[in-house]
C-alpha atoms as a PDB file:
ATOM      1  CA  UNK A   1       2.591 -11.718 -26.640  1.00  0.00           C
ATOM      2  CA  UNK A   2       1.876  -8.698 -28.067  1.00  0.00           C
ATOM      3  CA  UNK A   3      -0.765  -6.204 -27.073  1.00  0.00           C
ATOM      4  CA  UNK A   4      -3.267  -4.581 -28.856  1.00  0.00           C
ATOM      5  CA  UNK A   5      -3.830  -0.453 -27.997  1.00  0.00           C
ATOM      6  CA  UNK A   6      -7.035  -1.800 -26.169  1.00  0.00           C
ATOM      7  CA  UNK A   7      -5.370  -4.775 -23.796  1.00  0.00           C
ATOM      8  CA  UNK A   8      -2.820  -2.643 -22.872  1.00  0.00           C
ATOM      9  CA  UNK A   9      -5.294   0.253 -22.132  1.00  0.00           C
ATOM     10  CA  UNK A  10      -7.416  -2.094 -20.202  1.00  0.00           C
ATOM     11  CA  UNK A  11      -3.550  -3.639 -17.841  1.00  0.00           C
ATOM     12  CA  UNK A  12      -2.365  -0.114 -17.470  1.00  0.00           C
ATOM     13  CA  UNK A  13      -5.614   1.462 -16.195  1.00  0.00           C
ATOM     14  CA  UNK A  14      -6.453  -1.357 -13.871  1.00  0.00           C
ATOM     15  CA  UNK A  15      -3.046  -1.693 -12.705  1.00  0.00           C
ATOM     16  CA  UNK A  16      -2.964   2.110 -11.647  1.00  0.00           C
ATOM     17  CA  UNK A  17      -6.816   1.596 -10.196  1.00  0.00           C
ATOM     18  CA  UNK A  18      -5.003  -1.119  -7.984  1.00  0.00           C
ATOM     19  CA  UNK A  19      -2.347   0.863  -7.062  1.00  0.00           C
ATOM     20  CA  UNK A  20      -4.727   3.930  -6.177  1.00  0.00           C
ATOM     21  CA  UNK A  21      -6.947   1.890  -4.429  1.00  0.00           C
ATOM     22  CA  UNK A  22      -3.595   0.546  -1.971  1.00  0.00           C
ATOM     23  CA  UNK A  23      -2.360   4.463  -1.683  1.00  0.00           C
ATOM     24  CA  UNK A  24      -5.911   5.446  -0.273  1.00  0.00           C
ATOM     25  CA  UNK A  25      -4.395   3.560   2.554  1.00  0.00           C
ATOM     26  CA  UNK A  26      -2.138   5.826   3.591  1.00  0.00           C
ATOM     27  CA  UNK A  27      -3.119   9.852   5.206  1.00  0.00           C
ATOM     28  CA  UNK A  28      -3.834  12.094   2.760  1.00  0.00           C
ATOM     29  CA  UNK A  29      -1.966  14.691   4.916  1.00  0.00           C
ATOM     30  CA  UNK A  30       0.903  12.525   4.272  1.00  0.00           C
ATOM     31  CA  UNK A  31       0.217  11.552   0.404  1.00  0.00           C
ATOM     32  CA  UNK A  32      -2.783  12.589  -1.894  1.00  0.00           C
ATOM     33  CA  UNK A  33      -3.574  10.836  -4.743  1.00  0.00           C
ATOM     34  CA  UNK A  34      -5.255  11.815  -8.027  1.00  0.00           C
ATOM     35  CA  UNK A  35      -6.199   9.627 -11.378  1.00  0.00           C
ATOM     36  CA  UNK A  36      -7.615  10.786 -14.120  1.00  0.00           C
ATOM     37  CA  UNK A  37      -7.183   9.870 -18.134  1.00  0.00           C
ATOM     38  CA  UNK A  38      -4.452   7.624 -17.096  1.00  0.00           C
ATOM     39  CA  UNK A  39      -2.338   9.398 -15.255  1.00  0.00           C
ATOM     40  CA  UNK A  40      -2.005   8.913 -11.907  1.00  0.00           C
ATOM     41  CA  UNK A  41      -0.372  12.080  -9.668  1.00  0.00           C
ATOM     42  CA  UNK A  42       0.577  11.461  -5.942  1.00  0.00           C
ATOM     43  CA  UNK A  43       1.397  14.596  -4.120  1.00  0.00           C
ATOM     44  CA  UNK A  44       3.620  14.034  -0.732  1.00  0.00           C
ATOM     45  CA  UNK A  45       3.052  16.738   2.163  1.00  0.00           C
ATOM     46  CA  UNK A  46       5.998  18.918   1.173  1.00  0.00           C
ATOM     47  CA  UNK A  47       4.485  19.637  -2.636  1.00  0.00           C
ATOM     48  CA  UNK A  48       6.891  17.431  -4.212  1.00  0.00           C
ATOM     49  CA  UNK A  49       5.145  14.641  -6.918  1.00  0.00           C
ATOM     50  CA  UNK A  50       5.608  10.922  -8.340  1.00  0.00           C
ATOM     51  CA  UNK A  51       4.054  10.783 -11.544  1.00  0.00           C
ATOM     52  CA  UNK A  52       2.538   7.452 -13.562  1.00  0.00           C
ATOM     53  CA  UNK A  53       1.059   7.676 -16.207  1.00  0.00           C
ATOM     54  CA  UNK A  54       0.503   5.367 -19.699  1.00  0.00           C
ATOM     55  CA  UNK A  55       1.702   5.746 -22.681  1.00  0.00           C
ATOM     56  CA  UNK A  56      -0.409   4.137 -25.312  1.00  0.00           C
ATOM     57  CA  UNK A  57       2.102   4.405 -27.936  1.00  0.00           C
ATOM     58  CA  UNK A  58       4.978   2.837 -26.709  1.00  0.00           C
ATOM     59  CA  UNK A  59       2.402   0.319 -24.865  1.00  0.00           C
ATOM     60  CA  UNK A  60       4.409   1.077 -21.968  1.00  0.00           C
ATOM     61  CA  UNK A  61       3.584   3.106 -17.735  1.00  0.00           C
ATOM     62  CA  UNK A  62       6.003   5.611 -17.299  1.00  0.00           C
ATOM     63  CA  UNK A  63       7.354   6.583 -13.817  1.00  0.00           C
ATOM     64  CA  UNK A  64       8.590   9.709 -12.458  1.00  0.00           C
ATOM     65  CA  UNK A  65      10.042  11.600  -9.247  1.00  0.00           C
ATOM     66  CA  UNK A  66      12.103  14.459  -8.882  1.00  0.00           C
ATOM     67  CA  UNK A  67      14.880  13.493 -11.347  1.00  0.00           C
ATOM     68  CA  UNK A  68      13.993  10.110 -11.977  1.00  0.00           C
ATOM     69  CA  UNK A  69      12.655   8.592 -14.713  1.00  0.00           C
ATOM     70  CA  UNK A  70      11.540   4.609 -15.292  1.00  0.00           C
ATOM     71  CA  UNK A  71      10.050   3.102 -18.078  1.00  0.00           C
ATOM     72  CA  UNK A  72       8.003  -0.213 -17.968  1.00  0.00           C
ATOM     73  CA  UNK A  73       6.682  -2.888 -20.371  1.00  0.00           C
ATOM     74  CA  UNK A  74       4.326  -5.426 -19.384  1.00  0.00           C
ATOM     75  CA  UNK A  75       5.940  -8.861 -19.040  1.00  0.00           C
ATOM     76  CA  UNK A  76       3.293 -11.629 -19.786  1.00  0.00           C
ATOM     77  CA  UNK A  77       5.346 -14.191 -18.325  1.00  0.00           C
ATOM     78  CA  UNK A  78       5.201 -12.367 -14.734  1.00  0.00           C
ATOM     79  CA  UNK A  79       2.015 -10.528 -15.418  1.00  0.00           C
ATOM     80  CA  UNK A  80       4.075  -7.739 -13.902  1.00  0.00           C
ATOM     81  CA  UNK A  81       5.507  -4.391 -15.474  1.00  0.00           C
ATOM     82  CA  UNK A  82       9.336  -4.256 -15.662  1.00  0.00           C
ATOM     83  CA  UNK A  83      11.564  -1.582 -16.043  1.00  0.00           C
ATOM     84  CA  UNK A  84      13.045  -1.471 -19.032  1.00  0.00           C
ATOM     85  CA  UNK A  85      16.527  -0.940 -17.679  1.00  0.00           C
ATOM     86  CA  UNK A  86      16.183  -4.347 -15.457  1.00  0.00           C
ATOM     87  CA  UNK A  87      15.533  -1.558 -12.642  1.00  0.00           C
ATOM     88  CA  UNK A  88      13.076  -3.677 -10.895  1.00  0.00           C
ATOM     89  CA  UNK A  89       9.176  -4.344 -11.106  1.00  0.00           C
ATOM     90  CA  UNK A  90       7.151  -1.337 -11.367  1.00  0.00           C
ATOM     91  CA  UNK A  91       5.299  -2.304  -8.041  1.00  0.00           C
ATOM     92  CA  UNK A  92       8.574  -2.866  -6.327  1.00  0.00           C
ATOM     93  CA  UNK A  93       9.783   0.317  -7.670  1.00  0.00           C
ATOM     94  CA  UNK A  94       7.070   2.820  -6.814  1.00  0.00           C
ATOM     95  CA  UNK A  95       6.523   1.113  -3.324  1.00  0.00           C
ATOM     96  CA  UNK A  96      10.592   1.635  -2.694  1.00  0.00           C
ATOM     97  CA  UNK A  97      10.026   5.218  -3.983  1.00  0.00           C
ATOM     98  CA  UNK A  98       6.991   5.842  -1.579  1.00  0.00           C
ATOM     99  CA  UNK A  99       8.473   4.576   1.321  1.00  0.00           C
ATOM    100  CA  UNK A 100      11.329   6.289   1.348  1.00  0.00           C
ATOM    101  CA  UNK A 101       9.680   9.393   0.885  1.00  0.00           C
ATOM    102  CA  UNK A 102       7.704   8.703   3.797  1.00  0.00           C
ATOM    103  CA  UNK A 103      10.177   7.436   5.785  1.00  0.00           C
ATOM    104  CA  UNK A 104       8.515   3.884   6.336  1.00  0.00           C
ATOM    105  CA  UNK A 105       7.389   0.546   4.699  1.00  0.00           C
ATOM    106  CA  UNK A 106       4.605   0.762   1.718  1.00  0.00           C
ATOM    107  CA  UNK A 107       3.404  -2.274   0.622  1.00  0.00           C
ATOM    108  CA  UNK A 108       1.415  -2.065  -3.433  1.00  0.00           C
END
């Protein structure tokens, strides 16, 4: 399936409104999180950032921390976004990154 600029728009921006909405979870001391015009910053305690954000032209969410990089297309079969380099699911992926950041279990 492929998707049109406007069905991708609409998966990318509600899967980073889901995501936000699970972060708000966690202390803001701890992690503060900001989206706006899809991209999605979350700033950790000690100033350091993981940023998502879409890119409409590729049709794909784009991941980074410190000197990581992931890139994710939207598999309809799984209704998930994988990593383009089989790296894992971009929920597993940014949960995994989270965590261990924080030093304990975060569940998207």
């Amino acid at each position: 399936m492929t998707l049109t600029d406007h069905d991708f728009g609409k998966r990318a921006d509600g899967f980073m409104a889901e995501v936000l909405n699970a972060l708000d979870e966690i202390d803001p001391d701890d992690l503060d999180c900001m989206l706006a015009m899809g991209v999605l910053t979350m700033e950790f305690s000690d100033g350091t950032k993981c940023i998502m954000n879409r890119q409409t032209a590729a049709h794909q969410i784009w991941l980074a921390h410190g000197a990581t990089a992931w890139h994710f297309d939207f598999d309809p079969e799984t209704e998930s976004w994988s990593d383009t380099k089989n790296r894992g699911d971009l929920r597993s992926v940014l949960a995994e990154t989270i965590g261990t950041k924080l030093g304990r279990t975060v569940t998207l």
